[in-house]
C-alpha atoms as a PDB file:
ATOM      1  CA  UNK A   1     115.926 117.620 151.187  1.00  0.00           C
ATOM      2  CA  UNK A   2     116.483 117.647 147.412  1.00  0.00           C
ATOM      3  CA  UNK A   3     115.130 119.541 145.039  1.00  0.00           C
ATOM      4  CA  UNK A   4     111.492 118.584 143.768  1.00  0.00           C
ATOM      5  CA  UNK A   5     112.271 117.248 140.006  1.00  0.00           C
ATOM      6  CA  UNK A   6     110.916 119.491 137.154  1.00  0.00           C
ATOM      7  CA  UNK A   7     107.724 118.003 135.199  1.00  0.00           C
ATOM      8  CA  UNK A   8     109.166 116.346 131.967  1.00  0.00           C
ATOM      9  CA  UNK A   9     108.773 118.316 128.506  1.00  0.00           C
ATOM     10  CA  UNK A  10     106.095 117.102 126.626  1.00  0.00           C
ATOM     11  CA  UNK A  11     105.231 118.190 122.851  1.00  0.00           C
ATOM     12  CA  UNK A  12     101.979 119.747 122.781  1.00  0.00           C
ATOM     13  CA  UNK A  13      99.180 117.234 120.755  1.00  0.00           C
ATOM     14  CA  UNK A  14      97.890 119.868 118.517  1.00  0.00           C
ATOM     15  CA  UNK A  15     100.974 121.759 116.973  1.00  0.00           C
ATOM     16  CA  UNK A  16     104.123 119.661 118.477  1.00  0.00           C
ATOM     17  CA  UNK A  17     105.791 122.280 120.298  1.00  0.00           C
ATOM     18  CA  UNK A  18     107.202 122.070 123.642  1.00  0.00           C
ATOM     19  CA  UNK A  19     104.458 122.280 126.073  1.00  0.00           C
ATOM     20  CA  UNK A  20     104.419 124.887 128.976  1.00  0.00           C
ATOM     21  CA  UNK A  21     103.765 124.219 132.553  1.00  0.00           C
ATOM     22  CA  UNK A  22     100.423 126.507 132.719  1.00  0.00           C
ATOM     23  CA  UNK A  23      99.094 124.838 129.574  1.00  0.00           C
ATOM     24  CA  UNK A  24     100.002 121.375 129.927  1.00  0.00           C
ATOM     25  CA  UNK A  25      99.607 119.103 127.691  1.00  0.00           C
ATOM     26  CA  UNK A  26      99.427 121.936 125.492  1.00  0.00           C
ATOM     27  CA  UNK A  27     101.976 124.747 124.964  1.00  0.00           C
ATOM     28  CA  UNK A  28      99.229 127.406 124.518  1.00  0.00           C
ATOM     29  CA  UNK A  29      95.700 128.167 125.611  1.00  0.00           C
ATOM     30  CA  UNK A  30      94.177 128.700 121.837  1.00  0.00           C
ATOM     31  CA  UNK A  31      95.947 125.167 121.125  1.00  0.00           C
ATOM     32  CA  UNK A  32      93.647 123.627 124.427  1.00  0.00           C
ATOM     33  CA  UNK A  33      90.593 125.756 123.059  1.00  0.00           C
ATOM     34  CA  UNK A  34      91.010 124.038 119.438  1.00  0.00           C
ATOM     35  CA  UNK A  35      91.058 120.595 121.325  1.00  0.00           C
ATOM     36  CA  UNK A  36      88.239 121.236 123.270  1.00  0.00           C
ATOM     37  CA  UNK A  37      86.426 122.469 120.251  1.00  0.00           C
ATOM     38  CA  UNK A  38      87.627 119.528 118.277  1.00  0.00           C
ATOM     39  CA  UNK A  39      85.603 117.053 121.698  1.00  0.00           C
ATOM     40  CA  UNK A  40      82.751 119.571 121.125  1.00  0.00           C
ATOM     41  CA  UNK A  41      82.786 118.825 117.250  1.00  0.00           C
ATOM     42  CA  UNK A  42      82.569 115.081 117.943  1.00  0.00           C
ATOM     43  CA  UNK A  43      85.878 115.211 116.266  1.00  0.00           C
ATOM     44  CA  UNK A  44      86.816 112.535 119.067  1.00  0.00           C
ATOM     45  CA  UNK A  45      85.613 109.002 119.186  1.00  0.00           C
ATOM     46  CA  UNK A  46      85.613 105.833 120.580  1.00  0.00           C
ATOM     47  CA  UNK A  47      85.403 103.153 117.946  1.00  0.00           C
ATOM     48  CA  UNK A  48      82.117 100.573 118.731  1.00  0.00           C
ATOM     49  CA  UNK A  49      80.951  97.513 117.543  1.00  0.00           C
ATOM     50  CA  UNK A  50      77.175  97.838 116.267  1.00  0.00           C
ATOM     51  CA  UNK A  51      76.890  94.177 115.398  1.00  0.00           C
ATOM     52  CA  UNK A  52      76.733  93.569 119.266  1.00  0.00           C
ATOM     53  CA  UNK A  53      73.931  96.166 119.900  1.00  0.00           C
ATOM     54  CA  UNK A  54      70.819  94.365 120.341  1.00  0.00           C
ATOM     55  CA  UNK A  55      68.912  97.592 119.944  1.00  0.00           C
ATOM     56  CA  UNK A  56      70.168  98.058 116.360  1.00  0.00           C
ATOM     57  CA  UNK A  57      68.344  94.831 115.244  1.00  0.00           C
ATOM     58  CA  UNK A  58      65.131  96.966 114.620  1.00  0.00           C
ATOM     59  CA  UNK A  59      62.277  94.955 112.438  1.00  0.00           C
ATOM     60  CA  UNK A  60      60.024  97.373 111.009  1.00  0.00           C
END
């Protein structure tokens, strides 16, 4: 039976250093708490169209 392959090395999205196996994607648990903070912060977002929104068209 060979030997499971090791996970590929990643650089970690915040500071670009090689990510760790506990941590992955990260190398570091403060660099996955500033990413997390960064979704909390609304730092994070998916690009939308309001012109499509047919609630936006508000008369008033």
């Amino acid at each position: 039976m060979p030997d499971p392959k090791p996970p590929a090395r990643t650089a970690c999205p915040i500071c670009g250093k090689p990510a760790t196996p506990r941590e992955r994607p990260f190398c570091s648990p403060r660099c996955a708490q500033i990413d997390l903070g960064r979704w909390f912060g609304e730092t994070y977002r998916i690009p939308t169209s309001t012109k499509d929104d047919p609630d936006s068209d508000v008369t008033g």
